[in-house]
C-alpha atoms as a PDB file:
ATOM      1  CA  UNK A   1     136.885  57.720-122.849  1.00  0.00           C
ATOM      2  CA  UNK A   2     140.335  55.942-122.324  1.00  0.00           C
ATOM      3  CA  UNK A   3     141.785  53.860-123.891  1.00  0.00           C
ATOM      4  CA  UNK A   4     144.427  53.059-120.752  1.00  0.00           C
ATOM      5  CA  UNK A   5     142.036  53.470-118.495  1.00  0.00           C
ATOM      6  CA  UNK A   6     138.980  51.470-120.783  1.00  0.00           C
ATOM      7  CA  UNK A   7     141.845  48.361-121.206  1.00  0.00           C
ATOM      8  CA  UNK A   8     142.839  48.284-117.684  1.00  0.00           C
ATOM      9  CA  UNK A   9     138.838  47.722-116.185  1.00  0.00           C
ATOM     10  CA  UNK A  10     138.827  44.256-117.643  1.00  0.00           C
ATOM     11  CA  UNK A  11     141.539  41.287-117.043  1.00  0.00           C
ATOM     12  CA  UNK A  12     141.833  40.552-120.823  1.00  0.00           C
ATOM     13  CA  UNK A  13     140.612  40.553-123.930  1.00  0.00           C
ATOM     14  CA  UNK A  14     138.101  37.838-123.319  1.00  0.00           C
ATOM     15  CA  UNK A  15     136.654  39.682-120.763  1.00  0.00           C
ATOM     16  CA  UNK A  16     136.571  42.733-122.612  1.00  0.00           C
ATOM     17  CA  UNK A  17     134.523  40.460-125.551  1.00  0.00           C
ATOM     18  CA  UNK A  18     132.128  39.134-123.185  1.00  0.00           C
ATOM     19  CA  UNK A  19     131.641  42.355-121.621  1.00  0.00           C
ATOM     20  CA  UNK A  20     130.463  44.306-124.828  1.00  0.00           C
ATOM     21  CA  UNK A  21     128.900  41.098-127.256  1.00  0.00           C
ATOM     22  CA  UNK A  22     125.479  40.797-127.372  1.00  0.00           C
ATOM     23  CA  UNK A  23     124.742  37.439-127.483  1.00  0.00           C
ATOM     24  CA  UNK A  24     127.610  35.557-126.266  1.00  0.00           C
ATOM     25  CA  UNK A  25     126.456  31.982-124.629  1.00  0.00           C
ATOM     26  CA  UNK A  26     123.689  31.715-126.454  1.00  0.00           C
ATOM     27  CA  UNK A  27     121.500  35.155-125.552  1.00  0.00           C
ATOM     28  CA  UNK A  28     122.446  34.105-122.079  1.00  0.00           C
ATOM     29  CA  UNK A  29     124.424  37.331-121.657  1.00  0.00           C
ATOM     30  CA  UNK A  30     123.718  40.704-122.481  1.00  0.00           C
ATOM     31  CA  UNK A  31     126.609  43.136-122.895  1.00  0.00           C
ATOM     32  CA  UNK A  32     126.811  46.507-123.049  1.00  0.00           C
ATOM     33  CA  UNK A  33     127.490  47.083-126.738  1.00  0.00           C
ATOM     34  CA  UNK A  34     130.752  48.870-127.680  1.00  0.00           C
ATOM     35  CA  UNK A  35     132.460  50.788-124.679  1.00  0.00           C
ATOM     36  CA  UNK A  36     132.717  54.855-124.900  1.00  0.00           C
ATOM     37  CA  UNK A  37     136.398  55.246-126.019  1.00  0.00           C
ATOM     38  CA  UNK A  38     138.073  57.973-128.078  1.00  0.00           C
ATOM     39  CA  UNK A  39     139.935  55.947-130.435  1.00  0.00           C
ATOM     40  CA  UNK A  40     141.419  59.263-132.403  1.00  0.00           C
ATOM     41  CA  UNK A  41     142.280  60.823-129.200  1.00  0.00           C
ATOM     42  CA  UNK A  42     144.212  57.485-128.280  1.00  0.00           C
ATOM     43  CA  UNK A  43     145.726  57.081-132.334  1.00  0.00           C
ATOM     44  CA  UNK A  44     147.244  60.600-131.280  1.00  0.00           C
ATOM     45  CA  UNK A  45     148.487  59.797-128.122  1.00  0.00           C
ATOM     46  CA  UNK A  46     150.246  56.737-129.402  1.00  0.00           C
ATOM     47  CA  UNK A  47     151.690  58.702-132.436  1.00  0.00           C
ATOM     48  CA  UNK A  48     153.162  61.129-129.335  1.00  0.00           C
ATOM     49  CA  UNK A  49     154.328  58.838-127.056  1.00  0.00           C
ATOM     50  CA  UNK A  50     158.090  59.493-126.276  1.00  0.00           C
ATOM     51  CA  UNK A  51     159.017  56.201-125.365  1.00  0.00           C
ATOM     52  CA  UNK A  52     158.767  52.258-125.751  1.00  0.00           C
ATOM     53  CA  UNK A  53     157.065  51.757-122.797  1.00  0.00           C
ATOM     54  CA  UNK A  54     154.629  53.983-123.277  1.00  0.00           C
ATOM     55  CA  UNK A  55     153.776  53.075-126.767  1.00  0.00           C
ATOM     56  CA  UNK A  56     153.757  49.613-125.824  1.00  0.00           C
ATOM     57  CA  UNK A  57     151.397  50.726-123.455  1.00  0.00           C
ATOM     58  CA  UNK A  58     148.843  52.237-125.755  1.00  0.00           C
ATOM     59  CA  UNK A  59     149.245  49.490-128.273  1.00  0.00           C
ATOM     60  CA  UNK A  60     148.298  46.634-125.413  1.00  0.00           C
ATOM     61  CA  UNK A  61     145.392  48.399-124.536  1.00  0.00           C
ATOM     62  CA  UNK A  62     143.990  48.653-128.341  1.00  0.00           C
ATOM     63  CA  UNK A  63     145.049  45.202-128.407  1.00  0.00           C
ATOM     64  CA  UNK A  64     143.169  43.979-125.427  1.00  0.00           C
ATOM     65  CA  UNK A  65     139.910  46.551-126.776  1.00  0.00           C
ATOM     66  CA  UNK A  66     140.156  44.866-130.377  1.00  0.00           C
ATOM     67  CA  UNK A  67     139.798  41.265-129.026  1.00  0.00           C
ATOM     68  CA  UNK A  68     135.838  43.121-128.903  1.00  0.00           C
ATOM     69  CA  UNK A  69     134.807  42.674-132.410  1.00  0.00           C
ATOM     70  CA  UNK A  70     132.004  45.404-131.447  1.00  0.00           C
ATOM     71  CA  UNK A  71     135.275  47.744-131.680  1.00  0.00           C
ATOM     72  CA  UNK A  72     137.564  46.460-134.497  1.00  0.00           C
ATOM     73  CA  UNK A  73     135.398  48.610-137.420  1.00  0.00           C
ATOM     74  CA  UNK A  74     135.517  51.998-135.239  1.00  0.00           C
ATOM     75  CA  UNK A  75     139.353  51.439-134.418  1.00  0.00           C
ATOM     76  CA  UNK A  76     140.186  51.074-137.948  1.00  0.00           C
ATOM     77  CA  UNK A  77     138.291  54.167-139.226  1.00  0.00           C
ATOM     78  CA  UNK A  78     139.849  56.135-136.358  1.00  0.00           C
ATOM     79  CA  UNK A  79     143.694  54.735-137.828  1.00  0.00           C
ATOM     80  CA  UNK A  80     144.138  52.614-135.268  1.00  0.00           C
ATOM     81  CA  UNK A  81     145.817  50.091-137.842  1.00  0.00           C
ATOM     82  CA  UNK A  82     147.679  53.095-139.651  1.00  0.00           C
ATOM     83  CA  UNK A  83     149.129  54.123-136.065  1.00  0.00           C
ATOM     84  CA  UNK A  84     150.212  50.893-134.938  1.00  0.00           C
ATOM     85  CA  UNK A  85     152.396  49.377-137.999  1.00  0.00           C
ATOM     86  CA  UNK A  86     155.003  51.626-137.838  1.00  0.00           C
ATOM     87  CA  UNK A  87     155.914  50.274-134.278  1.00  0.00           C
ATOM     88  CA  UNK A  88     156.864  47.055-136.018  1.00  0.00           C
ATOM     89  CA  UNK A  89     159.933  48.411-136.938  1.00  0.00           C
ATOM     90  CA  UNK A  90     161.448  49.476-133.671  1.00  0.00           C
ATOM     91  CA  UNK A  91     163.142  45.928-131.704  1.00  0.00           C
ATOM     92  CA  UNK A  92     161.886  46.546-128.321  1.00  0.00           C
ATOM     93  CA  UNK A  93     158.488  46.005-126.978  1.00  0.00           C
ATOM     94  CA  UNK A  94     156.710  48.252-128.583  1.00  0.00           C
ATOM     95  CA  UNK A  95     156.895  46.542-131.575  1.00  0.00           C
ATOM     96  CA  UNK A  96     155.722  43.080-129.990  1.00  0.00           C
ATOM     97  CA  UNK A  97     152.226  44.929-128.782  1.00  0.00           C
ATOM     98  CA  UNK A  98     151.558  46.515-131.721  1.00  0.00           C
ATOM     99  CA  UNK A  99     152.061  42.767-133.554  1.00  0.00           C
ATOM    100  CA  UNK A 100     149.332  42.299-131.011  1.00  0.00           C
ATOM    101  CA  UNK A 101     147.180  44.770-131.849  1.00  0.00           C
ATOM    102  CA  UNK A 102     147.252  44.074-135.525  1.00  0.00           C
ATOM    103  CA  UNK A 103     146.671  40.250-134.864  1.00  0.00           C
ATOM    104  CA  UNK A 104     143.113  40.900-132.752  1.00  0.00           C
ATOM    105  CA  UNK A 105     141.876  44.108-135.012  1.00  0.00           C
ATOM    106  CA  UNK A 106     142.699  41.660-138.356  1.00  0.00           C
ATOM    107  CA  UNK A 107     141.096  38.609-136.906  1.00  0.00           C
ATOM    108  CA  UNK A 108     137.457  37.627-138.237  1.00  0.00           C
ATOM    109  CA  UNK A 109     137.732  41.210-139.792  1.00  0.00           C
ATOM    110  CA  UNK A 110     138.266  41.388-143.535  1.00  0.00           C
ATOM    111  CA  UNK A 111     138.678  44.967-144.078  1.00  0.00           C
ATOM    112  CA  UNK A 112     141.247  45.231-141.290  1.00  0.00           C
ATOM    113  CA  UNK A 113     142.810  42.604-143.027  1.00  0.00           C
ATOM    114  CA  UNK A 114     143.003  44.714-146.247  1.00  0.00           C
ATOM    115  CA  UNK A 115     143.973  47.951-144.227  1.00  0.00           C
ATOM    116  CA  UNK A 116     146.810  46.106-142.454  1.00  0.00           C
ATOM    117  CA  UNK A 117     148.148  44.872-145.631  1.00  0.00           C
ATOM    118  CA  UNK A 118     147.684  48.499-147.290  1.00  0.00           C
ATOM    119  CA  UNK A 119     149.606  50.089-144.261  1.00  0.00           C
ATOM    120  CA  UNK A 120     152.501  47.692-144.943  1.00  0.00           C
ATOM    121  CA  UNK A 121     152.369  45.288-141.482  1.00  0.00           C
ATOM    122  CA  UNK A 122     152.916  42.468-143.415  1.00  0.00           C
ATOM    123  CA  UNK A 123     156.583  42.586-144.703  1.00  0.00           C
ATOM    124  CA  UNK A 124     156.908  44.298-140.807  1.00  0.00           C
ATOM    125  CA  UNK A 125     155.860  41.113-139.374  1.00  0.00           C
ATOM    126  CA  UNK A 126     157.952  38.271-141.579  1.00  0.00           C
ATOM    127  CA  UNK A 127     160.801  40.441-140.876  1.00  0.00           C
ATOM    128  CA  UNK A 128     159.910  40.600-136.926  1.00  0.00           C
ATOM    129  CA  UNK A 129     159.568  36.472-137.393  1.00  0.00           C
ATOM    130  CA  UNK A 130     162.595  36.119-139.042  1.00  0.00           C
ATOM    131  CA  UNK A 131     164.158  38.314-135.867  1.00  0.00           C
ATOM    132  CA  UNK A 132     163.256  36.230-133.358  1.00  0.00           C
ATOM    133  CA  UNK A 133     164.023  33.217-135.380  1.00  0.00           C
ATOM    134  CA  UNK A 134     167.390  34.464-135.850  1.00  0.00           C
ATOM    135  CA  UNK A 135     167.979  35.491-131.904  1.00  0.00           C
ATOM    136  CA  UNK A 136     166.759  32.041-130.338  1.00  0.00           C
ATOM    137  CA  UNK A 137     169.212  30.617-132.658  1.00  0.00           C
ATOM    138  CA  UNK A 138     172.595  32.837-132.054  1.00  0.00           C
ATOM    139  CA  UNK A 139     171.473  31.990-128.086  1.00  0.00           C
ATOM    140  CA  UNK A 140     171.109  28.129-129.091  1.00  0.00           C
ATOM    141  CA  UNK A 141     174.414  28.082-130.206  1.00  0.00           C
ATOM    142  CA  UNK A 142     175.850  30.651-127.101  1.00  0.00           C
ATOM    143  CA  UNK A 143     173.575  28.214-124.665  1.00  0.00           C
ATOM    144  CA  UNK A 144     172.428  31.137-122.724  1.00  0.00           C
ATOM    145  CA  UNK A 145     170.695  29.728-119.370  1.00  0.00           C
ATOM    146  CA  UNK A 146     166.708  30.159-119.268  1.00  0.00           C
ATOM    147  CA  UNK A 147     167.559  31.536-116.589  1.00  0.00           C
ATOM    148  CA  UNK A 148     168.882  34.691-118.323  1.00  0.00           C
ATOM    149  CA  UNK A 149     165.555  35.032-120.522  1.00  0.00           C
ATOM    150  CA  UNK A 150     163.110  35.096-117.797  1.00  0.00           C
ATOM    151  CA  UNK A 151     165.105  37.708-116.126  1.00  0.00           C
ATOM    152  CA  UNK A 152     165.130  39.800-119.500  1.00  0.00           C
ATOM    153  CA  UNK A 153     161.203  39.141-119.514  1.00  0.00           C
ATOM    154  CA  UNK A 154     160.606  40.133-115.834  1.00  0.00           C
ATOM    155  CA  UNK A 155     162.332  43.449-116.706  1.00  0.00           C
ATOM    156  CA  UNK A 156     159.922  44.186-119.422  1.00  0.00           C
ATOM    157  CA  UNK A 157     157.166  43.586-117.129  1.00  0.00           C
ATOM    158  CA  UNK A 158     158.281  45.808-113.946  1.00  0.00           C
ATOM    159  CA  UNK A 159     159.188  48.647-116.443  1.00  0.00           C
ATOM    160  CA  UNK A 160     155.846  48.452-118.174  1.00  0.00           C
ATOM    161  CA  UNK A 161     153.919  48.195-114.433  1.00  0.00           C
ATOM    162  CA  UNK A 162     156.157  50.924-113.295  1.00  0.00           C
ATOM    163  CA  UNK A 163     154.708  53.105-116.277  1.00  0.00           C
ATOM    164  CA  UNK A 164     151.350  52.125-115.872  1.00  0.00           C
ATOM    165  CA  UNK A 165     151.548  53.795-112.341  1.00  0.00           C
ATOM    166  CA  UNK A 166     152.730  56.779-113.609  1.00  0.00           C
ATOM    167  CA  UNK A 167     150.359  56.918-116.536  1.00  0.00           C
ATOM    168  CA  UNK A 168     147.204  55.856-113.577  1.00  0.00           C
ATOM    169  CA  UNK A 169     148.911  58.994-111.801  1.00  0.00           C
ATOM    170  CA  UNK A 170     148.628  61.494-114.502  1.00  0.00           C
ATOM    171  CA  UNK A 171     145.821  59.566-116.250  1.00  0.00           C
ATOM    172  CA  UNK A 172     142.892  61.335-113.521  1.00  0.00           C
ATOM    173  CA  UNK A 173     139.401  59.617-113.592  1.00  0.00           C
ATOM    174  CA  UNK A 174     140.377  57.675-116.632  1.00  0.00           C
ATOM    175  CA  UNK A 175     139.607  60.248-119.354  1.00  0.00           C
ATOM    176  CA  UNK A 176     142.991  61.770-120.458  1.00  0.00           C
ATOM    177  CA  UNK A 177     142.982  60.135-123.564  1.00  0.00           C
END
């Protein structure tokens, strides 16, 4: 199934957890067990997407999936983990969804631990830190309004909603990738 598609039937990754665990509450819900997706189709999809915003899409979605431990072990065999590292290295927001992704596949999961570290996200993410720390400082000292910031923000957002209609337009029933 889709990954877009699979992410956007579920409000967040808590819901997504709920909705697949088997267990949660104390047996008092029963989920349905891991959901249908094609994670190598959607590891090659990401690897082809042309822009930010759409690999920023891709990598929120896997993000939002992995928050399902029921997935994490199947996402890393597909290279999941392999395919979202190297968008730690781009400075846009790609590279702030694919932190994402690599903080929900690695947590409670040892071996994504281990494949994260082998695929070289680590070094990525001190240096992504060390970015940001570096950027609220230069607009400490400029004393940029907050004003300024939430616009940036808001930008991100529309752009990434405007994609998301184009990708639901192109995207079918929900299984193009």
């Amino acid at each position: 199934g889709s990954v877009l598609g699979a992410a956007r039937r579920f409000a967040d990754g808590r819901q997504v957890a709920r909705a697949v665990s088997s267990g949660y509450g104390r047996g008092l819900h029963k989920g349905t067990g891991p959901l249908p997706v094609d994670w190598m189709g959607s590891v090659r999809r990401l690897r082809m997407a042309e822009t930010p915003a759409e690999r920023a899409a891709y990598a929120e979605a896997l993000a939002t999936l992995a928050q399902a431990q029921a997935h994490t072990d199947d996402m890393r065999e597909a290279g999941v983990i392999e395919a979202v590292v190297p968008l730690l290295r781009e400075d846009n927001v790609a590279s702030v969804a694919g932190a994402n992704a690599i903080r929900h596949l690695a947590c409670a999961n040892n071996d994504n631990r281990v494949a994260a570290r082998a695929a070289g996200a680590i070094p990525l993410l001190v240096s992504m830190l060390r970015s940001v720390a570096d950027k609220v400082h230069a607009a400490e000292e400029e004393q940029l309004p907050p004003s300024r910031a939430v616009d940036v923000v808001q930008a991100e957002r529309d752009e990434r909603a405007a994609l998301h209609q184009r990708l639901d337009a192109g995207d079918g029933a929900g299984g193009g990738d």
